[in-house]
Protein backbone atom coordinates (compact mmCIF):
# COMPACT_ATOMS: atom_id res chain seq x y z
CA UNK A 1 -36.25 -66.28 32.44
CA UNK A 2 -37.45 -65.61 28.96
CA UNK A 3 -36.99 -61.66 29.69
CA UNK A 4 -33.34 -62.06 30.82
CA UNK A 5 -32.51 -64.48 27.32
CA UNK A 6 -34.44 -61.33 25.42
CA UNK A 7 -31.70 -58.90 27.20
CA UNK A 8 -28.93 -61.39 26.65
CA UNK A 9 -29.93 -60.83 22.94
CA UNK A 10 -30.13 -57.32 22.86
CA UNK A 11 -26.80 -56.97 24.83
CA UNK A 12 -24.78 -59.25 22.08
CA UNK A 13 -26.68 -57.21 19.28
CA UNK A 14 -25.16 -54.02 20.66
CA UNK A 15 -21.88 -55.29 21.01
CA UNK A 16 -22.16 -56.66 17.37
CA UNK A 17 -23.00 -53.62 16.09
CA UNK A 18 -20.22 -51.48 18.19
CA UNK A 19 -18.07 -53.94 16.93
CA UNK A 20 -19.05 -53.55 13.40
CA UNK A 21 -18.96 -49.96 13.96
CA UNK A 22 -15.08 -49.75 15.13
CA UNK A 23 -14.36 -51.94 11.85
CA UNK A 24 -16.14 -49.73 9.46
CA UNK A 25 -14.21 -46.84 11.13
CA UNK A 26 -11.26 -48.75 11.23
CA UNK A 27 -11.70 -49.72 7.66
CA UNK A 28 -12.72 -46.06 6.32
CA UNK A 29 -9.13 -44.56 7.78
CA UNK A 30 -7.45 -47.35 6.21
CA UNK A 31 -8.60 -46.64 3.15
CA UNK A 32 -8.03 -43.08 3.52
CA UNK A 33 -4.42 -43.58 4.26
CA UNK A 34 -3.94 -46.13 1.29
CA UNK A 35 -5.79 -44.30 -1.12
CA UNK A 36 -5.91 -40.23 -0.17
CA UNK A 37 -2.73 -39.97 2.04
CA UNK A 38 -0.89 -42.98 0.50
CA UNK A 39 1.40 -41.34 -2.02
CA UNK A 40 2.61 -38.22 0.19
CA UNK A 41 3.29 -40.57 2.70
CA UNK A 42 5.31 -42.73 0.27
CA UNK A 43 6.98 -39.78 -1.00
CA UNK A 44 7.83 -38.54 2.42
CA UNK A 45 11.46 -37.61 2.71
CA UNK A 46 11.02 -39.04 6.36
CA UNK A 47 9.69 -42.21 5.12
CA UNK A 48 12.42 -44.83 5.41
CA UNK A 49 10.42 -47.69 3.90
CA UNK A 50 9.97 -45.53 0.14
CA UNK A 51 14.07 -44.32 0.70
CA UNK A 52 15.76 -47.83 1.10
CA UNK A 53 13.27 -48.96 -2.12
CA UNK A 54 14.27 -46.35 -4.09
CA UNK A 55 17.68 -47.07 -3.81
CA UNK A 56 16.64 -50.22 -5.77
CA UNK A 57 14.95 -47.42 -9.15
CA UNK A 58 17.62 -45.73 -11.14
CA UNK A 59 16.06 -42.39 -9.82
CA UNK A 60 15.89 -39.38 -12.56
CA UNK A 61 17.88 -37.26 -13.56
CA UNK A 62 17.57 -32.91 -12.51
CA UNK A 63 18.80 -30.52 -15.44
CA UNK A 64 19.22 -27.34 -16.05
CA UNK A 65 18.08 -25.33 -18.57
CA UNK A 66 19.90 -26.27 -21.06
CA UNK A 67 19.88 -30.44 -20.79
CA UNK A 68 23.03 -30.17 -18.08
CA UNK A 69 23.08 -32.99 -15.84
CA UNK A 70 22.83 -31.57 -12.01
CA UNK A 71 21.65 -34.99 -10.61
CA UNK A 72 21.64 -38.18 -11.76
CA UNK A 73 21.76 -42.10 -10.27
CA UNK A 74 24.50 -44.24 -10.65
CA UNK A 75 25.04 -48.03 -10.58
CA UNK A 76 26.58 -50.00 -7.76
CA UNK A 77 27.67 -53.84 -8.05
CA UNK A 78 25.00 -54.74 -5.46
CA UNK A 79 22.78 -53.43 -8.22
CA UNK A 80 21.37 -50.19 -5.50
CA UNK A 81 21.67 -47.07 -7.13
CA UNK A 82 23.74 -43.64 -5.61
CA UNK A 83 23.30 -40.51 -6.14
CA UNK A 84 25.55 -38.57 -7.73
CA UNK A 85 26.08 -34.45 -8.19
CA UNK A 86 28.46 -33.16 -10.91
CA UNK A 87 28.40 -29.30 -9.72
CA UNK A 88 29.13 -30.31 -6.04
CA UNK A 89 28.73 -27.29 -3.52
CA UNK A 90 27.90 -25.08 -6.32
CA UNK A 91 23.96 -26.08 -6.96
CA UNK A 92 23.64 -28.23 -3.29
CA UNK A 93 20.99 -25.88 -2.20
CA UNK A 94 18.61 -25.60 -4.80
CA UNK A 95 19.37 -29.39 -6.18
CA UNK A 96 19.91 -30.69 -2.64
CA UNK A 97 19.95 -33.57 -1.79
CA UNK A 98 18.38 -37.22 -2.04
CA UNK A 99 19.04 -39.88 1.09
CA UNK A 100 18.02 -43.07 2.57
CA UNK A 101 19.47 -41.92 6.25
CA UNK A 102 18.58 -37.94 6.34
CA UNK A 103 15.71 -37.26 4.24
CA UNK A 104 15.59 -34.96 0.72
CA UNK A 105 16.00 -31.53 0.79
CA UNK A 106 15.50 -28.96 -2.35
CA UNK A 107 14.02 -29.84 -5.79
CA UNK A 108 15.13 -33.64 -4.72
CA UNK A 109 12.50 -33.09 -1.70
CA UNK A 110 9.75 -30.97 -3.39
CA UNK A 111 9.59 -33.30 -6.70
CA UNK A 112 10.50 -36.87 -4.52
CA UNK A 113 7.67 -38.24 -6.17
CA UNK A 114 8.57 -37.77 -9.96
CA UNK A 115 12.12 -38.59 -9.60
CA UNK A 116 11.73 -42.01 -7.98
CA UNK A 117 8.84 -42.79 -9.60
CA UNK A 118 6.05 -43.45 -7.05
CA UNK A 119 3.99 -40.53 -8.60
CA UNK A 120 1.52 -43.71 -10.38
CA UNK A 121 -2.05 -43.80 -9.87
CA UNK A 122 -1.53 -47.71 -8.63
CA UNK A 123 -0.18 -47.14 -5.36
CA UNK A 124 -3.34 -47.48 -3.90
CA UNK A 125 -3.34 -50.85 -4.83
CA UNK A 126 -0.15 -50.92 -1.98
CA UNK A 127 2.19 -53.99 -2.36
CA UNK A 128 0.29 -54.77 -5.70
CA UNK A 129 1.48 -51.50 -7.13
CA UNK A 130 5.03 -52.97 -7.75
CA UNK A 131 3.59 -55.15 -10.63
CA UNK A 132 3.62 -51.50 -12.17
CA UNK A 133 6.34 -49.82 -10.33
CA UNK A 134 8.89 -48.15 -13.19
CA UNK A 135 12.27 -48.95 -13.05
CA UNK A 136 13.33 -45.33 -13.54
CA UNK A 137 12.42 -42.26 -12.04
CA UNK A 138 11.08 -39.55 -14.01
CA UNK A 139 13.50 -36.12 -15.19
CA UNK A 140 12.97 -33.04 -14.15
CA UNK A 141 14.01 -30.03 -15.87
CA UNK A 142 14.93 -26.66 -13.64
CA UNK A 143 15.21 -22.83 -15.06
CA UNK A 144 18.90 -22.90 -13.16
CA UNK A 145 21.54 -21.79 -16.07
CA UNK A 146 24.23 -24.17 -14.79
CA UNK A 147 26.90 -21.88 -16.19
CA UNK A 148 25.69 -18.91 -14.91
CA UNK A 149 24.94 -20.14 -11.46
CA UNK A 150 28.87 -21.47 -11.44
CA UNK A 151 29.49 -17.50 -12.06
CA UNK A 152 27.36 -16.29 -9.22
CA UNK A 153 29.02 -18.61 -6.96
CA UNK A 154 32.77 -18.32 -7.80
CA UNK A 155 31.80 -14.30 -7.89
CA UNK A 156 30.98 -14.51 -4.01
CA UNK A 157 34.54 -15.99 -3.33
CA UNK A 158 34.97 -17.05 0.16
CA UNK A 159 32.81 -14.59 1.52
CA UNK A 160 29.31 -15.80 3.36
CA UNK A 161 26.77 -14.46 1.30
CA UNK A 162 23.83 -15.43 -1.56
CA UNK A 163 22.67 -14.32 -4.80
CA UNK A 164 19.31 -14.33 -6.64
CA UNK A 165 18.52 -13.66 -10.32
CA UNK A 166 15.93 -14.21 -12.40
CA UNK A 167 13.97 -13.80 -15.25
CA UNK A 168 12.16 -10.47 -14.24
CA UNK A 169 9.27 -11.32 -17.31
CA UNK A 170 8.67 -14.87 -15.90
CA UNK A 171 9.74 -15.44 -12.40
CA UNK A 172 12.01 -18.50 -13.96
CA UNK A 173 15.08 -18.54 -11.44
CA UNK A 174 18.44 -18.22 -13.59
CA UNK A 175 20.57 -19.03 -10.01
CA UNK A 176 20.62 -19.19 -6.78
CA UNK A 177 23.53 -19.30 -4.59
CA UNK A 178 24.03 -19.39 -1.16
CA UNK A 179 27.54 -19.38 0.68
CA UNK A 180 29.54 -21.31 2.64
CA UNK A 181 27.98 -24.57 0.89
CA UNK A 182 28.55 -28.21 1.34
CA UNK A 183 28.96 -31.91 -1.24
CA UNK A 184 25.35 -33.50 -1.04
CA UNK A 185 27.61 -36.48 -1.48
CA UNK A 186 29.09 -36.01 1.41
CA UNK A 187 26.35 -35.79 3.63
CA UNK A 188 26.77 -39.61 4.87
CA UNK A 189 30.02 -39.03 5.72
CA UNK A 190 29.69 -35.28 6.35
CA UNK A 191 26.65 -34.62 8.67
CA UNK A 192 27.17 -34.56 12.08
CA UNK A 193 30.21 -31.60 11.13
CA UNK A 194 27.25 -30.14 8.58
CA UNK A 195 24.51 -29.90 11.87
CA UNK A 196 26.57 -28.44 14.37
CA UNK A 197 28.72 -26.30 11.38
CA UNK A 198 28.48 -22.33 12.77
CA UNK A 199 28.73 -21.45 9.27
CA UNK A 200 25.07 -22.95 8.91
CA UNK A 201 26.49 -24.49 5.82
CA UNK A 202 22.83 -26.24 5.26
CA UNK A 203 21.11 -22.91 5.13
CA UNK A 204 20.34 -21.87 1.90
CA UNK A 205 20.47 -18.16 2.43
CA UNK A 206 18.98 -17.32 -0.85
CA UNK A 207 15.02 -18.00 0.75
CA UNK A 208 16.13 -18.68 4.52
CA UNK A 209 18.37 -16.41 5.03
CA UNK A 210 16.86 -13.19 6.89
CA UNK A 211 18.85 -9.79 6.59
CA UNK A 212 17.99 -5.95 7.01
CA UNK A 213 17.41 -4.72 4.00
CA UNK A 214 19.58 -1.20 4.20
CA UNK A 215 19.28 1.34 1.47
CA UNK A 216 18.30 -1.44 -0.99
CA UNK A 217 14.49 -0.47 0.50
CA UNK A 218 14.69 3.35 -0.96
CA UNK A 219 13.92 1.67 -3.95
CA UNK A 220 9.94 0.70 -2.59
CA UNK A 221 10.09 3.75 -0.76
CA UNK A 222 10.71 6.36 -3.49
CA UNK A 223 7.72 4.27 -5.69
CA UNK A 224 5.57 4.97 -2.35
CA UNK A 225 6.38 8.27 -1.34
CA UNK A 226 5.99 9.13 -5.18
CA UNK A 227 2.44 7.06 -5.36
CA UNK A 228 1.34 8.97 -2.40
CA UNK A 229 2.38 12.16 -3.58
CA UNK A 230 4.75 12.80 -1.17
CA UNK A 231 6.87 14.23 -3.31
CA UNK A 232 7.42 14.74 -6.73
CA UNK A 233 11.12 14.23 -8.92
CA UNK A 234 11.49 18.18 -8.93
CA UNK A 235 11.34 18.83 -5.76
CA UNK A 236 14.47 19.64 -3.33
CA UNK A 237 15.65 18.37 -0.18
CA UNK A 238 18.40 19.43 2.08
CA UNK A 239 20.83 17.30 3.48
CA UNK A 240 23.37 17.90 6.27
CA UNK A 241 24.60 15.16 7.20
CA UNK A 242 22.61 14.49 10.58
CA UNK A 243 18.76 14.80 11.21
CA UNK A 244 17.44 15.10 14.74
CA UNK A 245 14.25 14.09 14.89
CA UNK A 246 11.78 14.41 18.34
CA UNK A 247 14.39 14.60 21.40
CA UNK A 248 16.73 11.63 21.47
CA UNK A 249 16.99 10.03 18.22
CA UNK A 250 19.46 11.26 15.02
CA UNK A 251 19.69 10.08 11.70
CA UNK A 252 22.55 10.55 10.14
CA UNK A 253 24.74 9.87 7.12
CA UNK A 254 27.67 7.67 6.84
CA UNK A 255 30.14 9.81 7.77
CA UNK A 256 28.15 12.23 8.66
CA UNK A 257 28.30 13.38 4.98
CA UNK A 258 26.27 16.65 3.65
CA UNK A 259 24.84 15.75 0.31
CA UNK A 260 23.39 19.74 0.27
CA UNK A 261 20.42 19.71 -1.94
CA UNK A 262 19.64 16.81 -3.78
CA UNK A 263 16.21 15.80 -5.84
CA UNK A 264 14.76 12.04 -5.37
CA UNK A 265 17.05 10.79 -8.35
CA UNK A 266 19.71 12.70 -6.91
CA UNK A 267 19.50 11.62 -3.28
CA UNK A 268 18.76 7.61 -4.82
CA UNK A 269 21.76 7.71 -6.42
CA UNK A 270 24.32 8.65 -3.58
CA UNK A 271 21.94 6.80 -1.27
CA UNK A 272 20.79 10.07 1.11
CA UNK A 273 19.64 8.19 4.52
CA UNK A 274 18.39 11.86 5.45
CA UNK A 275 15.93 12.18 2.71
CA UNK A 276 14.51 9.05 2.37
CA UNK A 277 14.30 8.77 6.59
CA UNK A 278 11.83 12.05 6.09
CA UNK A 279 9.77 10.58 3.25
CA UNK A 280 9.37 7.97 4.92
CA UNK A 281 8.13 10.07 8.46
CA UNK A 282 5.45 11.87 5.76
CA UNK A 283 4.44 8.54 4.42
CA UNK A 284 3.49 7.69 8.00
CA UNK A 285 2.83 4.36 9.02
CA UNK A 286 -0.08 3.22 7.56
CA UNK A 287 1.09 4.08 4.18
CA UNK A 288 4.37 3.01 4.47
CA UNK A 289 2.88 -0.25 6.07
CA UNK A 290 0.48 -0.73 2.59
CA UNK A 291 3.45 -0.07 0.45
CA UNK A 292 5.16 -3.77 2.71
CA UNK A 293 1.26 -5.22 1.22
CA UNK A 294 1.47 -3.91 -2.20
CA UNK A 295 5.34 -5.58 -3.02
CA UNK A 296 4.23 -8.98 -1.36
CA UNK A 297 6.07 -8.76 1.71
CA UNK A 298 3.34 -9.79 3.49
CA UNK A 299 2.65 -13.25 1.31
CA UNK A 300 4.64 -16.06 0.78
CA UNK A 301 5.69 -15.89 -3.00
CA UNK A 302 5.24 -19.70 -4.11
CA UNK A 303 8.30 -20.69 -4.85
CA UNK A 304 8.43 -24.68 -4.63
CA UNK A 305 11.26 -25.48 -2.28
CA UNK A 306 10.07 -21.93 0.29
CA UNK A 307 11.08 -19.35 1.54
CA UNK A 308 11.53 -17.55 5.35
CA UNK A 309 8.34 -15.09 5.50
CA UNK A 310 9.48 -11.76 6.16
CA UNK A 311 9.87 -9.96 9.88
CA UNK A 312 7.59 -6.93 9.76
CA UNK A 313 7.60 -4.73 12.41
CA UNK A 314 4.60 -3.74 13.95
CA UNK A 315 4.32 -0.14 12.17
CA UNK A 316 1.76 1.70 14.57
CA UNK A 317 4.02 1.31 17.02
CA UNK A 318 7.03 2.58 15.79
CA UNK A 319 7.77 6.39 16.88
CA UNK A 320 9.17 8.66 14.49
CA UNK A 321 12.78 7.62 14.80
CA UNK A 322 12.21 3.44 14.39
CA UNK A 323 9.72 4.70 11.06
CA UNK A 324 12.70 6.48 9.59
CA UNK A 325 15.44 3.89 10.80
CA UNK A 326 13.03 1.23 8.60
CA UNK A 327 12.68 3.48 5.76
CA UNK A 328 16.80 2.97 5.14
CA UNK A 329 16.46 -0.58 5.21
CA UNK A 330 17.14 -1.00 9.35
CA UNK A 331 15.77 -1.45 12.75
CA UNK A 332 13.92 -4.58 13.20
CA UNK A 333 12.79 -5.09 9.42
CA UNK A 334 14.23 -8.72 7.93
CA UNK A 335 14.08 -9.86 4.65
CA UNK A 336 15.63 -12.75 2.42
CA UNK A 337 17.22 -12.04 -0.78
CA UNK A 338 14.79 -13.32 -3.10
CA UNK A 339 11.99 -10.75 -1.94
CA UNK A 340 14.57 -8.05 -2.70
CA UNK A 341 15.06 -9.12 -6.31
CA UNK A 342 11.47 -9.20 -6.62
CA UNK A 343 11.44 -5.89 -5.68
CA UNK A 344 14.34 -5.36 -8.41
CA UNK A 345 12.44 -7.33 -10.84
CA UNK A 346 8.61 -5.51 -10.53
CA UNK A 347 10.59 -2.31 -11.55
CA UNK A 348 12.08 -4.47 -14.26
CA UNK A 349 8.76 -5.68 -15.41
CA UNK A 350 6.53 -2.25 -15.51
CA UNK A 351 5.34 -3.01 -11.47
CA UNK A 352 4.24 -6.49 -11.93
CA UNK A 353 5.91 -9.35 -9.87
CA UNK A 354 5.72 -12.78 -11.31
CA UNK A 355 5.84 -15.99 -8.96
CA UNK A 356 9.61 -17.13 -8.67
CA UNK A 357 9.44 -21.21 -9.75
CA UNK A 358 12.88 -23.34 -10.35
CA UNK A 359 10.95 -26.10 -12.19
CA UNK A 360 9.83 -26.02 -15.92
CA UNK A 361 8.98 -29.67 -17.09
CA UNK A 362 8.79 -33.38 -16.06
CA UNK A 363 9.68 -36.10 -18.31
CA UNK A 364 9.23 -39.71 -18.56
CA UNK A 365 12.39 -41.81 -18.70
CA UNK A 366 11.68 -42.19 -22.52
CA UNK A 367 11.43 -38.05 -23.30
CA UNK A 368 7.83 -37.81 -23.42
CA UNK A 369 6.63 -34.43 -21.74
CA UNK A 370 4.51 -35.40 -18.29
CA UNK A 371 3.94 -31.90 -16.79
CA UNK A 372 5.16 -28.12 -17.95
CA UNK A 373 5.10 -25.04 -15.79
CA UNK A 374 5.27 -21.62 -16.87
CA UNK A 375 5.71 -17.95 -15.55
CA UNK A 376 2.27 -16.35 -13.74
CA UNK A 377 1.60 -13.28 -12.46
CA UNK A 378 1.88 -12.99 -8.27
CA UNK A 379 0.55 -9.06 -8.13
CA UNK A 380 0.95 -6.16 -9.51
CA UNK A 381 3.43 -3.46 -7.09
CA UNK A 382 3.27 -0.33 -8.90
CA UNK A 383 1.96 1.16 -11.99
CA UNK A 384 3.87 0.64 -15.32
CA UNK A 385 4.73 5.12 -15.10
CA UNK A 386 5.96 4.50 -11.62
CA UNK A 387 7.92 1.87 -12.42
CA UNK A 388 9.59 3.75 -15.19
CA UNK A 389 10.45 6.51 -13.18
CA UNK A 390 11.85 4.77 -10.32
CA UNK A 391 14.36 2.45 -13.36
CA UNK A 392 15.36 5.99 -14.74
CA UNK A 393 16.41 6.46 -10.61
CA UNK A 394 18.15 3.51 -10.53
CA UNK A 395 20.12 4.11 -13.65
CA UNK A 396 21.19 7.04 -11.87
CA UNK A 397 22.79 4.85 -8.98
CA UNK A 398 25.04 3.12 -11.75
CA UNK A 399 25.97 5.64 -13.87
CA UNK A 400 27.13 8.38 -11.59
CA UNK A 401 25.92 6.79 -7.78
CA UNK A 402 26.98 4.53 -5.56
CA UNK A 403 26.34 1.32 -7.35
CA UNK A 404 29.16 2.50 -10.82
CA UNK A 405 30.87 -1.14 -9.49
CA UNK A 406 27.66 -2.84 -10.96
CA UNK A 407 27.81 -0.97 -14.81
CA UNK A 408 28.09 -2.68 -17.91
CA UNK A 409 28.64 0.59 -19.79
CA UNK A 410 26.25 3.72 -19.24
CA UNK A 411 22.76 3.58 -19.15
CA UNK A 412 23.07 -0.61 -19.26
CA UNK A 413 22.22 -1.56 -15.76
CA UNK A 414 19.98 -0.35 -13.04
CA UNK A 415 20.81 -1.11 -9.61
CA UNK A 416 20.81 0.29 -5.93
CA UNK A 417 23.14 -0.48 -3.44
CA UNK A 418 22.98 -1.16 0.41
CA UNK A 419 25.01 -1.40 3.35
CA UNK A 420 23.11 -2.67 6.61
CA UNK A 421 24.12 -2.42 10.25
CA UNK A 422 23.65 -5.64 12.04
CA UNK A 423 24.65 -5.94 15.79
CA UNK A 424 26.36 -9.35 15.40
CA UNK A 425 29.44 -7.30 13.50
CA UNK A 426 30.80 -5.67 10.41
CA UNK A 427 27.70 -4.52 8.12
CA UNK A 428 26.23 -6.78 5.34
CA UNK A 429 27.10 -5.42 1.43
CA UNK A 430 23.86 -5.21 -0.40
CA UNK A 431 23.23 -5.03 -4.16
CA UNK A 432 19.79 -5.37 -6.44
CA UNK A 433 18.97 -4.47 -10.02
CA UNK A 434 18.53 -5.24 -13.45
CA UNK A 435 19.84 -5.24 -16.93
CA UNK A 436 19.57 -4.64 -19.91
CA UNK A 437 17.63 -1.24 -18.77
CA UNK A 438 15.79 -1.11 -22.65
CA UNK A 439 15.09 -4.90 -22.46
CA UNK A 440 15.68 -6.63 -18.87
CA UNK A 441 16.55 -9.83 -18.99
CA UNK A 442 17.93 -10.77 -15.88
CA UNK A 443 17.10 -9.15 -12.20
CA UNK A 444 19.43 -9.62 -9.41
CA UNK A 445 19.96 -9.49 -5.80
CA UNK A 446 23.55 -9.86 -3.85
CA UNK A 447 24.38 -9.92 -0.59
CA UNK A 448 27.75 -10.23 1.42
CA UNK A 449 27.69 -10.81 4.82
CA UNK A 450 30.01 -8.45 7.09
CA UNK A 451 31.44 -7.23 3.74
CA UNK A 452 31.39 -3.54 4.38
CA UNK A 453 29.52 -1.21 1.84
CA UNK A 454 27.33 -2.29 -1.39
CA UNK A 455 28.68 -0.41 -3.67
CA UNK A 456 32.83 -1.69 -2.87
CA UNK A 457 31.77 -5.54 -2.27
CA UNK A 458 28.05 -6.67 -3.62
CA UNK A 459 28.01 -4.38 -7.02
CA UNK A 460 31.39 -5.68 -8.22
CA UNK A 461 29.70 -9.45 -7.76
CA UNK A 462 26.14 -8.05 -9.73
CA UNK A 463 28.80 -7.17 -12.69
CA UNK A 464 30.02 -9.92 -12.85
CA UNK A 465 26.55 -11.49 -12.98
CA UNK A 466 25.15 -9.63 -15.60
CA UNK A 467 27.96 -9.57 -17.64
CA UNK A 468 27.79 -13.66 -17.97
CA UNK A 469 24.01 -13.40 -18.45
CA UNK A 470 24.10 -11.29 -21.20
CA UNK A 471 26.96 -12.99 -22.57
C-alpha cells in the first residue's frame, strides 16, 4: 500500500514538473515575442492591430532633400488621421504608400516604425507602452530632389519606362522613376484595377524591373577586356557588318552595317556589336563571369526599400555564340536599372561603387536629429586609370557616337546607349552616363520600354535629366 502512495507521489511530482516545464517554455517565447520580436511585429505592414492605431498618431512627415513635403498626415473630424501625397503618381514608388487595409510599401514600409512612432524602447512593456506612446510620428528626410524627380518623370512621357540617378560620390539617390504609376491615395478606391492592371502599375521598375541590358554592357566589357589585356586602345578591329562564329550562329550589326576598322573608343562610340561580341569570346567565360563579381552583379546593393537580384546566366555553359550574344547586353542576361547606373556611376567615381540609400536623417516631431545616414563604399569595380579611360570612351559616344541626343555641349556628358531585343515586342531604348565629365555630379540610367533605339528615345530623356541637375 505504502509503495503504491510512494508512486502516486512520484507520478504527481512528474506531472508538476512537466507542467512547470511547458510554462517556463511557454513563458520564455512570450517574452521573446514581447520583448525581441515585439516591435517588428508592431511595425509590420501586415499587422492590422499597429495600422488601425496609427490612424489615431498624426504620422510624420517624408521630405525631400530640400524640406519638400512628399508625405504628410492630415486631420479628419473623427479625429483619425489620412494620409496625404502632394506629388501624386510622380514619387508613389519610392514614397509609397501607408494603409490600414493593404499594408506599406516604399520608404512608408521600410521606415513604418519612425513615422508612426512605435520605434520606443517601452513597447515591451505592451499595453503599458501607451502611457508613453507619442502623438506624432517621427520625419524622415530622403536624398529624392523633388524637382528633379518631377523632370525625370514628365521626361518619360507616356512611355513605360524608369529612370535612376544619383549621386555617383555618395550613392544618395537624386530620383527614381518608374512608369505607368498610380495615386497612393487612391489605392482604397483604386486596388483591385491596380492588382490585376497589365501595365503592372505597382511595379516600381527602377529596382524590380528586370531588362537585357543591350550595348549599355560594352561599357563593363571594354573595362574587362582592357583589365585582362585583351586588348589595348590602339589596337584595330575589323568590322563587316556580320560575324559567323562556329557553324550556325551570326552576329551581326543593326543593319547589317560595316563600321570597317574601328579602335575600342571608336567601336564604343558607334556601338560595334561585332567587336565587342569578339572581346568578349577572348575574355572567355570565366573572366567575363569575374568581371559580373567585380561590378556587384552578383550582390544585392543595400538599398533600403530592394531591389530584383540580377539573372546571370550560367557562363560555362554558354557556347561561343550565347558568350558573345551576352557581351552586347542580350541572351538570357537581366538586369534592373539601378545596377546599370551603378555601373555608370563606378566610372564616374574612379571604379568605386558606393551603396545606393534614399534616406539621410530621422527627426523627432520637435526638429531634433534622431538618426543620420551617409554615403559608404559597396566595392571597388575597376582601378581609378581604368576608369578614366573607359569615361574618355564614353565621351566619345556623346560627342560624335550614338548617344549626341544625351550632350550638354562637347566634352560635358559621358554616356552609352543601348537598344535590347526582347521577344515580347519592339526593343527597349537604353541610356546610362554621367555629367559633368571634369566633376560628376549626377549618374544616370534610362530606359524605355519598346521605344526603339537608345540613342533616338532614352538619350533625349538623360538630357533632359542632366540639364535640370546641373541647373
Amino acid at each position: 500500500m505504502q509503495a503504491m502512495a510512494d508512486e502516486v507521489k512520484k507520478n504527481v511530482r512528474r506531472i508538476a514538473l512537466g507542467l512547470l516545464g511547458v510554462l517556463v517554455i511557454l513563458f520564455g517565447y512570450l517574452s521573446y515575442i514581447q520583448v525581441i520580436e515585439g516591435e517588428a511585429l508592431a511595425a509590420n505592414s501586415l499587422n492590422r492591430r499597429s495600422a488601425q492605431s496609427g490612424m489615431q498618431i498624426e504620422r510624420g512627415k517624408i521630405l525631400d532633400r530640400n524640406g519638400k513635403v512628399l508625405a504628410f498626415s492630415e486631420r479628419q473630424p473623427d479625429g483619425q488621421y489620412v494620409r496625404r501625397y502632394p506629388y501624386g503618381a510622380v514619387l508613389a514608388h519610392v514614397v509609397g504608400y501607408s494603409n490600414s487595409s493593404y499594408g506599406n510599401t516604399g520608404i512608408e514600409s521600410r521606415f513604418n516604425r519612425d513615422l508612426s512612432g512605435i520605434k520606443n524602447p517601452w513597447r515591451v512593456l505592451g499595453p503599458l507602452a501607451n502611457l508613453w506612446n507619442s502623438k506624432a510620428g517621427n520625419n524622415v528626410v530622403t536624398t529624392i530632389d523633388a524637382e528633379l524627380q518631377t523632370i525625370a518623370y514628365r521626361a518619360l512621357g507616356n512611355r513605360r519606362g524608369a529612370v535612376v540617378a544619383l549621386n555617383p560620390k555618395t550613392g544618395a539617390i537624386l530620383a527614381m522613376v518608374s512608369k505607368p504609376s498610380f495615386n497612393p491615395e487612391d489605392v482604397d478606391t483604386e486596388w483591385k484595377i491596380l492588382v490585376n492592371d497589365p501595365e503592372s502599375r505597382l511595379l516600381n521598375r527602377a529596382v524590380q524591373g528586370l531588362y537585357p541590358p543591350g550595348s549599355t554592357l560594352k561599357v563593363m566589357v571594354a573595362e574587362a577586356a582592357l583589365r585582362e589585356k585583351v586588348t589595348d586602345t590602339k589596337q584595330l578591329f575589323t568590322c563587316e557588318g556580320t560575324w559567323k562564329i562556329g557553324k550556325d550562329y551570326e552576329l551581326s550589326e543593326s543593319h547589317h552595317q560595316a563600321h570597317g576598322k574601328v579602335n575600342l573608343e571608336d567601336a564604343l562610340a558607334v556601338s560595334c556589336n561585332i567587336t565587342f561580341g569578339k572581346l568578349t569570346v577572348q575574355l572567355g567565360p570565366k573572366r567575363f563571369a569575374e568581371a559580373f563579381t567585380r561590378f556587384g552583379f552578383d550582390r544585392p546593393t543595400g538599398l533600403e526599400i530592394g531591389d530584383a537580384p540580377s539573372e546571370l546566366p550560367d557562363f560555362n555553359r554558354l557556347s561561343e555564340g550565347e558568350l558573345a550574344q551576352t557581351g552586347i547586353g542580350q541572351g538570357s542576361l537581366l538586369v534592373t536599372p539601378l545596377r546599370m547606373a551603378m555601373i555608370a556611376a563606378a566610372m564616374a567615381n574612379q571604379g568605386n561603387i558606393m551603396t545606393p540609400y534614399l534616406v539621410t536623417e530621422i527627426n523627432a516631431p520637435d526638429g531634433s536629429q534622431m538618426e543620420t545616414y551617409s554615403g559608404k563604399l559597396l566595392l571597388t569595380a575597376t582601378s581609378p586609370e581604368l576608369a578614366q579611360i573607359v569615361s574618355k570612351m564614353m565621351v566619345s559616344v556623346v560627342d560624335r557616337g550614338t548617344g549626341s541626343a544625351a550632350g550638354l555641349g562637347r566634352g560635358s556628358v559621358a554616356g552609352k546607349t543601348g537598344t535590347a531585343e526582347n521577344p515580347h515586342g519592339e526593343p527597349h531604348a537604353w541610356f546610362i552616363g554621367f555629367a559633368p565629365v571634369d566633376n560628376p555630379q549626377i549618374a544616370v540610367a534610362v530606359i524605355l520600354e519598346n521605344s526603339g533605339y537608345g540613342g533616338a528615345e532614352a538619350a533625349p530623356v538623360a538630357r533632359q535629366i542632366f540639364a535640370g541637375a546641373l541647373r
